[in-house]
PDB file of N, CA and C in Angstrom:
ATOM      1  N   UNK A   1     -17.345 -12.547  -3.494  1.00  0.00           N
ATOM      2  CA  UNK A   1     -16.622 -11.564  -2.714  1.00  0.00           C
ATOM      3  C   UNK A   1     -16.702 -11.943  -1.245  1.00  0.00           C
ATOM      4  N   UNK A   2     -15.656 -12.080  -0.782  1.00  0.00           N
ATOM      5  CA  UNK A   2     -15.232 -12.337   1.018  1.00  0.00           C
ATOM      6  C   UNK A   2     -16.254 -11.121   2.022  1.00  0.00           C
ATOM      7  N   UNK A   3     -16.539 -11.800   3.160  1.00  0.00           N
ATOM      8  CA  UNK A   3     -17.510 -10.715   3.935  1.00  0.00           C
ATOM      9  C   UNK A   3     -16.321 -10.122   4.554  1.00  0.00           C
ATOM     10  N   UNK A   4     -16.676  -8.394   4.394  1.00  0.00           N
ATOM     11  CA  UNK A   4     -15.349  -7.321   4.905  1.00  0.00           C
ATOM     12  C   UNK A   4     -15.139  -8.317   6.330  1.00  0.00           C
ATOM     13  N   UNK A   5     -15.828  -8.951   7.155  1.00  0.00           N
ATOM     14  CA  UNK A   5     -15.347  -9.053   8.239  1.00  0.00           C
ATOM     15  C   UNK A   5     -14.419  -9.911   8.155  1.00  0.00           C
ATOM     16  N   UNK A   6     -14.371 -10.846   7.439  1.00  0.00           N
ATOM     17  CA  UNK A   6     -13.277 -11.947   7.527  1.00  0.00           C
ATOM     18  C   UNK A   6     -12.195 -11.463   6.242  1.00  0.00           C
ATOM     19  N   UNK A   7     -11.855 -10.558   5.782  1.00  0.00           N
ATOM     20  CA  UNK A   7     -10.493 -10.018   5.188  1.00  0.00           C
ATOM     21  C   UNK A   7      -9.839  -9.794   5.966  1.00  0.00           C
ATOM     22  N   UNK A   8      -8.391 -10.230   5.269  1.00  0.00           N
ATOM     23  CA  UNK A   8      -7.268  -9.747   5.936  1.00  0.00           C
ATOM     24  C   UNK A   8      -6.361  -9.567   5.040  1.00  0.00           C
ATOM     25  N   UNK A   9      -5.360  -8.545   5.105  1.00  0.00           N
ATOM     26  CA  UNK A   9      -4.094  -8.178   3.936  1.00  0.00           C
ATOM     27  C   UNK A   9      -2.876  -8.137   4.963  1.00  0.00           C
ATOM     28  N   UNK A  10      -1.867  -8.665   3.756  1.00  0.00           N
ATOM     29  CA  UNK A  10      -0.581  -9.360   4.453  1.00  0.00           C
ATOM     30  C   UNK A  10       0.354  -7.069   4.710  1.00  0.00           C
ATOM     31  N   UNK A  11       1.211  -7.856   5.307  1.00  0.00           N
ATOM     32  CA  UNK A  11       1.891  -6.668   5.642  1.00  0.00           C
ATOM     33  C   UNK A  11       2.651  -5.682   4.274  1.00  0.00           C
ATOM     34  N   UNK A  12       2.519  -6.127   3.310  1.00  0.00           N
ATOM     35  CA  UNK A  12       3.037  -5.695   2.040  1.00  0.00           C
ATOM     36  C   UNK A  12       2.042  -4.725   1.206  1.00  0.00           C
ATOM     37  N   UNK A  13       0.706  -5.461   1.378  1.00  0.00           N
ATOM     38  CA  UNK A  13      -0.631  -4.780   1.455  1.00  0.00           C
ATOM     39  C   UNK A  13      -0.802  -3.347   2.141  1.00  0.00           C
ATOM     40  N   UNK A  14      -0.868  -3.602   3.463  1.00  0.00           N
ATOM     41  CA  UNK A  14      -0.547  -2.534   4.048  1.00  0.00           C
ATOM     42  C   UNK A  14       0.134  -1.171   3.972  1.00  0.00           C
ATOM     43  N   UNK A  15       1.536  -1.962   3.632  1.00  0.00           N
ATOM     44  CA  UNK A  15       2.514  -0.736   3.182  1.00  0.00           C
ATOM     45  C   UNK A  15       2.277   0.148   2.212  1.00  0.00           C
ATOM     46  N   UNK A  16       1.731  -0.451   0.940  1.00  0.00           N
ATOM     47  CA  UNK A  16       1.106  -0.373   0.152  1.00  0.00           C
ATOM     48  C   UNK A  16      -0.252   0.669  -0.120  1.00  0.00           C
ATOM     49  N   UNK A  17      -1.077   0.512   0.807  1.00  0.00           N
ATOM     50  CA  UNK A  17      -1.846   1.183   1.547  1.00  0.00           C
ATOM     51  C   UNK A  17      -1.626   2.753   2.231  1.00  0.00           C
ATOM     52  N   UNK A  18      -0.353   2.156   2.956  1.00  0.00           N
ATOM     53  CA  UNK A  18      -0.300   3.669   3.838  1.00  0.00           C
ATOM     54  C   UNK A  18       0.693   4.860   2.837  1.00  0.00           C
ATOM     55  N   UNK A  19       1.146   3.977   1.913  1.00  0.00           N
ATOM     56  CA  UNK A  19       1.969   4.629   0.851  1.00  0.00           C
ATOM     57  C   UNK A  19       0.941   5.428  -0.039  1.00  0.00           C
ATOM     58  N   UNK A  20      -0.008   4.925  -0.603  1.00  0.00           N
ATOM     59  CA  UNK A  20      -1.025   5.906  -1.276  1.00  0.00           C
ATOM     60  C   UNK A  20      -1.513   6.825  -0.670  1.00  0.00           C
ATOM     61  N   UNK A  21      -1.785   6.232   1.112  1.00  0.00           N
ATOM     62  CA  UNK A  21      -2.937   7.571   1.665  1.00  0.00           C
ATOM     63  C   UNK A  21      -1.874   8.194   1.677  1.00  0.00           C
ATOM     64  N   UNK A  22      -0.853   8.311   2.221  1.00  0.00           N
ATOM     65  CA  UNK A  22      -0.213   9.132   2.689  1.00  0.00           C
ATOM     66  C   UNK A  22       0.713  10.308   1.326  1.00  0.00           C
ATOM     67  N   UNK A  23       0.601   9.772   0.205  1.00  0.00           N
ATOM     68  CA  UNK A  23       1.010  10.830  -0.713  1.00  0.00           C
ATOM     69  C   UNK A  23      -0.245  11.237  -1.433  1.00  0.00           C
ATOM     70  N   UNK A  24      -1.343  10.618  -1.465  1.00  0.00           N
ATOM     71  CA  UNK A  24      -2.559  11.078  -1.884  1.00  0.00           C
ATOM     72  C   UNK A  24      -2.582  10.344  -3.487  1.00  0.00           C
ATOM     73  N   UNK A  25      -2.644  11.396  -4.557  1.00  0.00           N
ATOM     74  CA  UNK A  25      -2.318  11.291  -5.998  1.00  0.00           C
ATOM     75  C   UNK A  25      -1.057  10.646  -6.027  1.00  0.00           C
ATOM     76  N   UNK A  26      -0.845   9.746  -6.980  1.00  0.00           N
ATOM     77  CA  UNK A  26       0.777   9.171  -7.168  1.00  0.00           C
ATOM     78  C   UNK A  26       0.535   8.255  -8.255  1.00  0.00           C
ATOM     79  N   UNK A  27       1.635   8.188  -9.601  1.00  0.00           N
ATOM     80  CA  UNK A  27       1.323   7.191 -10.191  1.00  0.00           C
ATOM     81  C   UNK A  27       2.251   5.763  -9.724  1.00  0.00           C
ATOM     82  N   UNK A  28       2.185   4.851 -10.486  1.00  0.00           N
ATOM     83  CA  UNK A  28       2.318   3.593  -9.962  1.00  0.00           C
ATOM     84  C   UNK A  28       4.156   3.581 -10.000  1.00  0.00           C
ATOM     85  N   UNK A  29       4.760   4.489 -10.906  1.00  0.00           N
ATOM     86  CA  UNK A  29       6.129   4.704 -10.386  1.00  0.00           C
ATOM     87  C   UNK A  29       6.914   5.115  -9.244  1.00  0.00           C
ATOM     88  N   UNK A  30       6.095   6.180  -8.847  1.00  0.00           N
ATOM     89  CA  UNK A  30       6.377   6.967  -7.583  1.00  0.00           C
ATOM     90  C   UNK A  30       5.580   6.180  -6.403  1.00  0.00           C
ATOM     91  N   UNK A  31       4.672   5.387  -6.899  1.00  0.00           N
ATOM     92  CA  UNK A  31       4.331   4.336  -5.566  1.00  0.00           C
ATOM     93  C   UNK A  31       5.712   3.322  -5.422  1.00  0.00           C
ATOM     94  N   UNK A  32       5.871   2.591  -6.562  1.00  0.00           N
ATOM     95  CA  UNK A  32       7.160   2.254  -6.284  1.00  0.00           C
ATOM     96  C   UNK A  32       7.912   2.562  -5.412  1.00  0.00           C
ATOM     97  N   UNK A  33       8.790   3.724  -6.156  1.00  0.00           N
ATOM     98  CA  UNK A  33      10.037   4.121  -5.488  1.00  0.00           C
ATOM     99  C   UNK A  33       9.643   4.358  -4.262  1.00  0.00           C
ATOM    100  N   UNK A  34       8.212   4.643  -3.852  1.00  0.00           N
ATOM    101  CA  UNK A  34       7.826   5.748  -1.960  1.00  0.00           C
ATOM    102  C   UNK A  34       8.342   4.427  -1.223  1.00  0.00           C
ATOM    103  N   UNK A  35       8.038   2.669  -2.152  1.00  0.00           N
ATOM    104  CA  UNK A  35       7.841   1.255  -1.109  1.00  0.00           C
ATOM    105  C   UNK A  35       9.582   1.228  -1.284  1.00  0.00           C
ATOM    106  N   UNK A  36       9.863   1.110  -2.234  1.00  0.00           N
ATOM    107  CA  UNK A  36      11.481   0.799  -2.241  1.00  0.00           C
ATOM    108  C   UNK A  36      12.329   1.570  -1.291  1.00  0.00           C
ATOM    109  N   UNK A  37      12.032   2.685  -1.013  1.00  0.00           N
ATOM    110  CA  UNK A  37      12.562   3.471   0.054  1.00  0.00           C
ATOM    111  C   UNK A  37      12.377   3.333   1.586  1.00  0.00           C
ATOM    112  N   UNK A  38      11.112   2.850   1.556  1.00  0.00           N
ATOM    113  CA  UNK A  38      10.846   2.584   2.740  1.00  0.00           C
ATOM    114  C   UNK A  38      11.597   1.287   3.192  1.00  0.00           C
ATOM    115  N   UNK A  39      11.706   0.250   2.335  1.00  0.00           N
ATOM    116  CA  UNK A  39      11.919  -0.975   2.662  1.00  0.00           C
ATOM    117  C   UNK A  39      13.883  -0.786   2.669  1.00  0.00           C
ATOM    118  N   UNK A  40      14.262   0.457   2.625  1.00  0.00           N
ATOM    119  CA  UNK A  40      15.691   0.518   2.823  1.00  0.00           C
ATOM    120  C   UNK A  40      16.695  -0.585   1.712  1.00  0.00           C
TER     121      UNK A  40
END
């Protein structure tokens, strides 16, 4: 396992990321569609 200090996640990661915190509970469909929407 990588030391937390030297990780890094690409910008897809991220999105990814702020898509879960930000709806909380979600299954992996509705994570979907939250990224597909975003990405227009």
């Amino acid at each position: 396992m990588k030391d937390a200090k030297n990780v890094t996640i690409t910008d897809s990661e991220w999105m990814a990321m702020r898509a879960i915190w930000t709806m909380g509970h979600a299954t992996i469909r509705e994570l979907i569609d939250a990224m597909n929407e975003l990405e227009g």
